[in-house]
PDB file of N, CA and C in Angstrom:
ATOM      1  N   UNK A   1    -106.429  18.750  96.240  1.00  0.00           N
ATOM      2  CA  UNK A   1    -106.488  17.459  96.894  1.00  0.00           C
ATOM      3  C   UNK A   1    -107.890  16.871  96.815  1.00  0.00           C
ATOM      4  N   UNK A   2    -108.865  17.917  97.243  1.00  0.00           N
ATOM      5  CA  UNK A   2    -110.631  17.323  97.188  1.00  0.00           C
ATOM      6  C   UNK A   2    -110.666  17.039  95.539  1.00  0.00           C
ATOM      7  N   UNK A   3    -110.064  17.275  94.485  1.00  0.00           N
ATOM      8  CA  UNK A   3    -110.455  17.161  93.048  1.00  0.00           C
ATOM      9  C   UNK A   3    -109.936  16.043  92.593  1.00  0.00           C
ATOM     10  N   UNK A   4    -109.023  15.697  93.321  1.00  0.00           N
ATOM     11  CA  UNK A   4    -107.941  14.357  93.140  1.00  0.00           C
ATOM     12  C   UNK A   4    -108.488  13.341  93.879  1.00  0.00           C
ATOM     13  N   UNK A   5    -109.336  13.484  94.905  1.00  0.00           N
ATOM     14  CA  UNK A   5    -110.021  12.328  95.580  1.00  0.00           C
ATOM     15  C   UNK A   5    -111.212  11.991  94.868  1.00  0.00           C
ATOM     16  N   UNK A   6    -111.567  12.922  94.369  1.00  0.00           N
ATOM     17  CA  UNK A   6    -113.235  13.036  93.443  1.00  0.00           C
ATOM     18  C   UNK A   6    -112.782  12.339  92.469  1.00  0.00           C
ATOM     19  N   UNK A   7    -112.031  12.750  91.729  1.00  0.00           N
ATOM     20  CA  UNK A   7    -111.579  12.175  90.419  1.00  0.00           C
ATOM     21  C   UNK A   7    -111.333  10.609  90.431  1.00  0.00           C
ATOM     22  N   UNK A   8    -110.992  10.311  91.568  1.00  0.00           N
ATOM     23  CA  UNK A   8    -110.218   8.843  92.186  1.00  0.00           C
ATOM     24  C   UNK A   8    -111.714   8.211  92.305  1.00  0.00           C
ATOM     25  N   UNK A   9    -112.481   8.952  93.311  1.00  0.00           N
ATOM     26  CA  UNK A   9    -113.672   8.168  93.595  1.00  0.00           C
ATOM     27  C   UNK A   9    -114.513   7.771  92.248  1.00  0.00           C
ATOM     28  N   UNK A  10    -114.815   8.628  91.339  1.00  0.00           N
ATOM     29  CA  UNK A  10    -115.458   8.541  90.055  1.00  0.00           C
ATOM     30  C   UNK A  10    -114.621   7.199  89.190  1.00  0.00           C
ATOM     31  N   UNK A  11    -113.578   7.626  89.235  1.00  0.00           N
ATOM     32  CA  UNK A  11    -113.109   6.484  88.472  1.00  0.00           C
ATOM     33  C   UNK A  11    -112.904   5.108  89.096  1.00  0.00           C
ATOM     34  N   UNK A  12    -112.729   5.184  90.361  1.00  0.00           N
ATOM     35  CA  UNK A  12    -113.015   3.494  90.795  1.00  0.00           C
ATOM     36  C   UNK A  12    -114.494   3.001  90.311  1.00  0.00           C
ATOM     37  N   UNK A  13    -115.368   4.064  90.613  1.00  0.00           N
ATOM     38  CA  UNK A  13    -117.064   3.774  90.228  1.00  0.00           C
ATOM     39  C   UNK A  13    -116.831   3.222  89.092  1.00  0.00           C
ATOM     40  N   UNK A  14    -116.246   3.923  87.985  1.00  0.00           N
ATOM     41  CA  UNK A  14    -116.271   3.599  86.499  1.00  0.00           C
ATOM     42  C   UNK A  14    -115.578   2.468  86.294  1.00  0.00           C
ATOM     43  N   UNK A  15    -114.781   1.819  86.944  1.00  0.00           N
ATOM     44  CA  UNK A  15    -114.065   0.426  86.746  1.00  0.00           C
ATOM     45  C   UNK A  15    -114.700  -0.406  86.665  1.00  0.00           C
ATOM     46  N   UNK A  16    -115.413  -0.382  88.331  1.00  0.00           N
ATOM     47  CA  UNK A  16    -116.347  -1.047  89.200  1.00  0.00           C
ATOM     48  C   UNK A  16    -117.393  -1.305  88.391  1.00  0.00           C
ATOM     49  N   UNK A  17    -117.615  -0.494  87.649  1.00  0.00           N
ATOM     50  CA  UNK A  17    -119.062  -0.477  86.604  1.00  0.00           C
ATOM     51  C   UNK A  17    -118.633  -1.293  85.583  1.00  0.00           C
ATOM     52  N   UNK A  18    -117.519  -1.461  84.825  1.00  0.00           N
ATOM     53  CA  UNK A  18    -116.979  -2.350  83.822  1.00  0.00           C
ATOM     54  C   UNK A  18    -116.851  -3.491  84.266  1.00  0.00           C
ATOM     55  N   UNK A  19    -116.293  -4.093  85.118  1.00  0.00           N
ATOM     56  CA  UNK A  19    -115.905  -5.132  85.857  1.00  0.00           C
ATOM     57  C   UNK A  19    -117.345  -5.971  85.853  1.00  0.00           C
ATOM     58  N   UNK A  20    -117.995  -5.126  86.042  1.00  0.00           N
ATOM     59  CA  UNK A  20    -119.352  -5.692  86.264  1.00  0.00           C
ATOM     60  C   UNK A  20    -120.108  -5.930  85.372  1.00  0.00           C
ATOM     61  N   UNK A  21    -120.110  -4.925  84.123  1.00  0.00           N
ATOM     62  CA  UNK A  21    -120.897  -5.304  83.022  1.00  0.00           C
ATOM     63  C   UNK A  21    -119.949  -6.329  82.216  1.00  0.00           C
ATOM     64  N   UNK A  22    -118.941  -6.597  82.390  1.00  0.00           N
ATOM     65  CA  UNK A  22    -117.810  -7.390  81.680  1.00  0.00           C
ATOM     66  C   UNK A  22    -118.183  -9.188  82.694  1.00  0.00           C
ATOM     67  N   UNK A  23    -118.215  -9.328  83.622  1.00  0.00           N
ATOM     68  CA  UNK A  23    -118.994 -10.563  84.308  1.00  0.00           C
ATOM     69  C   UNK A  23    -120.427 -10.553  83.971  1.00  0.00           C
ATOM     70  N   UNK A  24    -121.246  -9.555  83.733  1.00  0.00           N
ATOM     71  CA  UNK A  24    -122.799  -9.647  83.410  1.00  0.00           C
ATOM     72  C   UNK A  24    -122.622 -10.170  81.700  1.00  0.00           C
ATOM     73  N   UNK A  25    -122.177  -9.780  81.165  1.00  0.00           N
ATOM     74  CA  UNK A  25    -122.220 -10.050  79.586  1.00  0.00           C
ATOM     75  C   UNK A  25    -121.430 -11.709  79.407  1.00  0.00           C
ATOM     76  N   UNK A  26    -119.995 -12.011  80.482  1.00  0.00           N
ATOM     77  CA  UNK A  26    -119.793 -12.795  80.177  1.00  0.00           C
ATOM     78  C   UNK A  26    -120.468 -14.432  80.494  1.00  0.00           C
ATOM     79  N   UNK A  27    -121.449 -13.838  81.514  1.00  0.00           N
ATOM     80  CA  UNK A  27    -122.654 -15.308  82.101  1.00  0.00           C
ATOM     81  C   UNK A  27    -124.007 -14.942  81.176  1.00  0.00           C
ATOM     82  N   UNK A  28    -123.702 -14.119  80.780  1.00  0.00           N
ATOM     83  CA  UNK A  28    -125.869 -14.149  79.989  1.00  0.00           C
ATOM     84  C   UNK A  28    -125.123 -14.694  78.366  1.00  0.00           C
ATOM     85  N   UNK A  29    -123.402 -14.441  77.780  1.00  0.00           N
ATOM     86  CA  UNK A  29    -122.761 -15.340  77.261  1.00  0.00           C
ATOM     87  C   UNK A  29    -122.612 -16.977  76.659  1.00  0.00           C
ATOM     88  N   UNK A  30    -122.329 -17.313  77.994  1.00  0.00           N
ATOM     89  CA  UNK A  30    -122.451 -18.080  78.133  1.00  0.00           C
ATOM     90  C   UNK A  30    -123.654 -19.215  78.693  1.00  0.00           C
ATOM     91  N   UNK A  31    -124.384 -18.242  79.308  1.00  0.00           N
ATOM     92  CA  UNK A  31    -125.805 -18.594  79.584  1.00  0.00           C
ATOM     93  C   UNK A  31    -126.988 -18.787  78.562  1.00  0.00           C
ATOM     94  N   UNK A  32    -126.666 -17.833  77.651  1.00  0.00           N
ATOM     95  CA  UNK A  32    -127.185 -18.261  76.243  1.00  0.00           C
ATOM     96  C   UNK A  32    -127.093 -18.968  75.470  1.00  0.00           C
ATOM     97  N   UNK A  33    -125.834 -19.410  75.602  1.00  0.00           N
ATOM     98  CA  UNK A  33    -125.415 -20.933  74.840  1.00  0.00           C
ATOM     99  C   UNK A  33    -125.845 -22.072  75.098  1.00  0.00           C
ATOM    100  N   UNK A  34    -126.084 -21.985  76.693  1.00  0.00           N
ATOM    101  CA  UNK A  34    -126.570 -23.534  77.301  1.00  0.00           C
ATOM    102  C   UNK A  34    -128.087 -23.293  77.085  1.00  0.00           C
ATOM    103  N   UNK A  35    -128.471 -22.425  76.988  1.00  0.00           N
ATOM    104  CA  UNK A  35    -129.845 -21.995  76.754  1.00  0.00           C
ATOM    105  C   UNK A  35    -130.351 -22.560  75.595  1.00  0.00           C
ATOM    106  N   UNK A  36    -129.732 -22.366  74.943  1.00  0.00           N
ATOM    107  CA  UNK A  36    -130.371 -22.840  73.288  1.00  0.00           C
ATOM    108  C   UNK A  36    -129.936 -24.400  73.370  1.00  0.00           C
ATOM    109  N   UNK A  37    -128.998 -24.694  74.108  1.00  0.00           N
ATOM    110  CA  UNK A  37    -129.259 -26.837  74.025  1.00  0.00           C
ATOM    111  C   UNK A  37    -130.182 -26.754  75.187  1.00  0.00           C
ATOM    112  N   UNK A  38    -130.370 -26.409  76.233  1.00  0.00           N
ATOM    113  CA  UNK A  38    -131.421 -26.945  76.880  1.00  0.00           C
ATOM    114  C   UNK A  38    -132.884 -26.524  76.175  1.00  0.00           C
ATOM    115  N   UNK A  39    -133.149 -25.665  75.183  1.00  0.00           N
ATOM    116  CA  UNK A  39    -134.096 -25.357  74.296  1.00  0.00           C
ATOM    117  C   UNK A  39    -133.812 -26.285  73.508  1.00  0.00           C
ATOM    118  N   UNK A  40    -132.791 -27.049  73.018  1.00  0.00           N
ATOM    119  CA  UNK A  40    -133.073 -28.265  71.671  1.00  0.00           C
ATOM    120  C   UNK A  40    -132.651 -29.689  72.582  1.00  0.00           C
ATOM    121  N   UNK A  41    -132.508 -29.499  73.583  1.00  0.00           N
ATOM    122  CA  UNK A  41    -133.058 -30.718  74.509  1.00  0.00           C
ATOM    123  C   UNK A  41    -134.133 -30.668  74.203  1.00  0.00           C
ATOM    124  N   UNK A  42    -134.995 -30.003  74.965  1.00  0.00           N
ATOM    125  CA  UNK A  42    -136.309 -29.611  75.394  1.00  0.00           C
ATOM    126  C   UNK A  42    -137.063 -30.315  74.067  1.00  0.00           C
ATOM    127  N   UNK A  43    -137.228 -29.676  72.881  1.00  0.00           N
ATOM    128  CA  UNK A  43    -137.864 -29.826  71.513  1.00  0.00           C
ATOM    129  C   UNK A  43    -137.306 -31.448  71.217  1.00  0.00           C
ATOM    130  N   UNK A  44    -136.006 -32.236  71.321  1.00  0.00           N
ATOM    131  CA  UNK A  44    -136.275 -33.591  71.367  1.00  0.00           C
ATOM    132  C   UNK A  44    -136.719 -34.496  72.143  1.00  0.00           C
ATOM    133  N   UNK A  45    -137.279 -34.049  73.180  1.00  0.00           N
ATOM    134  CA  UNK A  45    -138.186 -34.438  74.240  1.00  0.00           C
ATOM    135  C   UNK A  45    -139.344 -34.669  73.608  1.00  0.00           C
ATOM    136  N   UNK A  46    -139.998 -33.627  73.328  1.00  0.00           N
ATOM    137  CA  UNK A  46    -141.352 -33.204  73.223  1.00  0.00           C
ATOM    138  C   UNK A  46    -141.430 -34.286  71.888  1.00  0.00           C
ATOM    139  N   UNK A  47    -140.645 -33.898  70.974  1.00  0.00           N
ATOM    140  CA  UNK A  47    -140.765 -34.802  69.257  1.00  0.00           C
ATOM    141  C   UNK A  47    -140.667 -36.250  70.071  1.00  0.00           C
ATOM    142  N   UNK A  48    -140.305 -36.787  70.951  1.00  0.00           N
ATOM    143  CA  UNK A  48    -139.997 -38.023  71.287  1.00  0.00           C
ATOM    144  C   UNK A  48    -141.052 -38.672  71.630  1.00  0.00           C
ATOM    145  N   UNK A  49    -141.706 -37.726  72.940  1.00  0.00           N
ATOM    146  CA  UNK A  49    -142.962 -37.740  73.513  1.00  0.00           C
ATOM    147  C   UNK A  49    -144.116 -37.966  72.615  1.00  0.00           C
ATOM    148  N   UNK A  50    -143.866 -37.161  71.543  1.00  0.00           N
ATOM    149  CA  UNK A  50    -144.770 -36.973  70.550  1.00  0.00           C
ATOM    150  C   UNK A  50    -145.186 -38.339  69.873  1.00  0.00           C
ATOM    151  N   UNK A  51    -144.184 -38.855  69.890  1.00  0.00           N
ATOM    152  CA  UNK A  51    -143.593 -40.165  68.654  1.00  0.00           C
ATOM    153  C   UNK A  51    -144.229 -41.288  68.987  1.00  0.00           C
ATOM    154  N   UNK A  52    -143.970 -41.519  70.683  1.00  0.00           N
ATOM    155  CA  UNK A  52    -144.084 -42.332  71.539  1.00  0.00           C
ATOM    156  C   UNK A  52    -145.787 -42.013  71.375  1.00  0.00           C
ATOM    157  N   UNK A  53    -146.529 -41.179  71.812  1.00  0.00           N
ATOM    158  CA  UNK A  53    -147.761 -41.227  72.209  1.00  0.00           C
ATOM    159  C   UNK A  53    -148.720 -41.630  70.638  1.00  0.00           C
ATOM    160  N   UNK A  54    -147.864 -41.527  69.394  1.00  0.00           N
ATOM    161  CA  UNK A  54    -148.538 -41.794  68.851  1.00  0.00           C
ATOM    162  C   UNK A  54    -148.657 -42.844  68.186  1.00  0.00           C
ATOM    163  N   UNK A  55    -147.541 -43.628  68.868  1.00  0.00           N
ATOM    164  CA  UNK A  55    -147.307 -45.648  68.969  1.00  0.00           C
ATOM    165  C   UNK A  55    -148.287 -45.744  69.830  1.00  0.00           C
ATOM    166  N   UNK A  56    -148.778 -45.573  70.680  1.00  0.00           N
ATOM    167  CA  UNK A  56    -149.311 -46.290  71.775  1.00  0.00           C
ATOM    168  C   UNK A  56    -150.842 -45.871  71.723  1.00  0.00           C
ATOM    169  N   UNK A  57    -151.167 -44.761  71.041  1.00  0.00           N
ATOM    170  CA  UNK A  57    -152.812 -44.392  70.153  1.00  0.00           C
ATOM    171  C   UNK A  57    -152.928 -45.543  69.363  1.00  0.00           C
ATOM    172  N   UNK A  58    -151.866 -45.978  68.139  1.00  0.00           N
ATOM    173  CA  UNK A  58    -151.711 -46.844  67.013  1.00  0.00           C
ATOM    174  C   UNK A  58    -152.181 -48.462  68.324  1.00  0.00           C
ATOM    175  N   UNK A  59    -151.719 -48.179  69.371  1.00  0.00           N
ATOM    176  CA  UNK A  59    -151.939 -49.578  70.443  1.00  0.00           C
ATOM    177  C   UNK A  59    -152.890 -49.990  70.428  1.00  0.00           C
ATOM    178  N   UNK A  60    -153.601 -48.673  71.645  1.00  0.00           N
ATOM    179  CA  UNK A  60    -154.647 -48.684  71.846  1.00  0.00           C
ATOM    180  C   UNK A  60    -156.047 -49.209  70.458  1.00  0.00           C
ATOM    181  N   UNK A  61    -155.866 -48.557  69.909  1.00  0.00           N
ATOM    182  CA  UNK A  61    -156.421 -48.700  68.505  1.00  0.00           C
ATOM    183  C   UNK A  61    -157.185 -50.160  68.418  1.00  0.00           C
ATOM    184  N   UNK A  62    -155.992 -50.530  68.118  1.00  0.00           N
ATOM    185  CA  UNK A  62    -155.835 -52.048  67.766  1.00  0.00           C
ATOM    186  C   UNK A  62    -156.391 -52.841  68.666  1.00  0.00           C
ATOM    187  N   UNK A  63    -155.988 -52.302  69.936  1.00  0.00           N
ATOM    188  CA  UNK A  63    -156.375 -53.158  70.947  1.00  0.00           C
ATOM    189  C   UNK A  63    -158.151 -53.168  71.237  1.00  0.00           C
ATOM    190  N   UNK A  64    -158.887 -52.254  70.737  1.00  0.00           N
ATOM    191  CA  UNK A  64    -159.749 -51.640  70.668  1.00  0.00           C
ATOM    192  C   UNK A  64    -161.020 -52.568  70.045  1.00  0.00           C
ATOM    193  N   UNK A  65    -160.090 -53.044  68.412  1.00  0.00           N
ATOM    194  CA  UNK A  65    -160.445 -53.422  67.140  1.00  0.00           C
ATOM    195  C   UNK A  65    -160.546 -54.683  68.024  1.00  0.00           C
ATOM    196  N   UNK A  66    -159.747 -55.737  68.531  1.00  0.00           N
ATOM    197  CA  UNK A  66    -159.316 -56.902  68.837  1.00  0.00           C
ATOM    198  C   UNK A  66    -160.651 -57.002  69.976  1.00  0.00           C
ATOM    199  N   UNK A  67    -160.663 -56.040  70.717  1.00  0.00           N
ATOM    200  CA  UNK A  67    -161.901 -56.662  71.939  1.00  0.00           C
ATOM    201  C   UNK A  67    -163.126 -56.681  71.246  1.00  0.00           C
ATOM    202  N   UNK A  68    -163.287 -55.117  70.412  1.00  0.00           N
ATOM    203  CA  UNK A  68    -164.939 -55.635  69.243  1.00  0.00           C
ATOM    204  C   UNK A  68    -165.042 -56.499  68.891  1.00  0.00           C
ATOM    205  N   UNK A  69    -163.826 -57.223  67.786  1.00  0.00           N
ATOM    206  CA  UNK A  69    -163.959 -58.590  67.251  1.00  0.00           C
ATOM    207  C   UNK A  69    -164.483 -59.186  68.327  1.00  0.00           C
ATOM    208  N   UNK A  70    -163.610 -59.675  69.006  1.00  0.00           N
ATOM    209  CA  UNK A  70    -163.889 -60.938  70.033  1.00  0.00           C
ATOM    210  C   UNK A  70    -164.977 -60.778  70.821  1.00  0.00           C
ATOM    211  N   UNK A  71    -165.877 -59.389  71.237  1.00  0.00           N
ATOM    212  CA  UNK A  71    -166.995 -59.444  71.740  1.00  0.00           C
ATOM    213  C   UNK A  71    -168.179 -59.466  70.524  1.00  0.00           C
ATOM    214  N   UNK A  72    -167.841 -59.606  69.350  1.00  0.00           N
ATOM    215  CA  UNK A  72    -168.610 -59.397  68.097  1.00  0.00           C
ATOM    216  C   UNK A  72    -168.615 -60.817  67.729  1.00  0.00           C
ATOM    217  N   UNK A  73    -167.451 -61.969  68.053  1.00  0.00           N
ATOM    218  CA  UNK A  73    -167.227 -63.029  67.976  1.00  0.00           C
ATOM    219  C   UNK A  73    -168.357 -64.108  69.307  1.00  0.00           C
ATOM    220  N   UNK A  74    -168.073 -63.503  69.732  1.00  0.00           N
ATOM    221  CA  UNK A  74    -169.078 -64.070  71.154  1.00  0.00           C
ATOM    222  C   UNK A  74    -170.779 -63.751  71.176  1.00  0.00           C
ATOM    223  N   UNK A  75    -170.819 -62.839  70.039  1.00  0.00           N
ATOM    224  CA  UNK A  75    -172.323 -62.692  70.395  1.00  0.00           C
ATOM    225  C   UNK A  75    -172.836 -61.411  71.123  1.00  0.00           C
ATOM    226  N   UNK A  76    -172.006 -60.579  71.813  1.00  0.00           N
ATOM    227  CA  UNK A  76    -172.103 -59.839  72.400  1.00  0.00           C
ATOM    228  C   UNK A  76    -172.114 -58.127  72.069  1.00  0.00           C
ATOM    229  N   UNK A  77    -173.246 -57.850  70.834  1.00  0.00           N
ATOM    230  CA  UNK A  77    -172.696 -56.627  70.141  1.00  0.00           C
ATOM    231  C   UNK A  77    -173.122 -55.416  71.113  1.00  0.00           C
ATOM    232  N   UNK A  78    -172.416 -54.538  71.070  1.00  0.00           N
ATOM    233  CA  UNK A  78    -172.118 -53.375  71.749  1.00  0.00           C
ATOM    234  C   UNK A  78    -173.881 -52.447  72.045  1.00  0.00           C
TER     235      UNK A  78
END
């Protein structure tokens, strides 16, 4: 009877243990999947960011060129 309860207890453990690595595998699964688009979200962000900041350097720039002139136009050299 004590070998039949042992045996019982061990093997619920061992279920219990599957059950569990079978929900652990099936969220790090699926967790990995969303992982890698929120990783290629992420990277068209950054390229966007990127894109953007280097319109608005190209701005600045210009805008830069335009006040020299016009203070170069006025008489007023730097």
């Amino acid at each position: 009877m004590m070998a039949l309860l042992s045996v019982l207890f061990f093997a619920s453990i061992i279920v219990f243990l599957a059950i569990l690595a079978a929900i652990i595998w099936f969220f790090v699964k699926i967790g990995g999947a969303g992982n890698r688009q929120a990783q290629a979200d992420e990277a068209r962000l950054v390229q966007e960011l990127h894109q953007a900041l280097e319109k608005m350097e190209a701005r600045v720039e210009a805008l830069e060129t335009i006040l020299l002139e016009t203070q170069y136009r006025k008489g007023e050299h730097p």
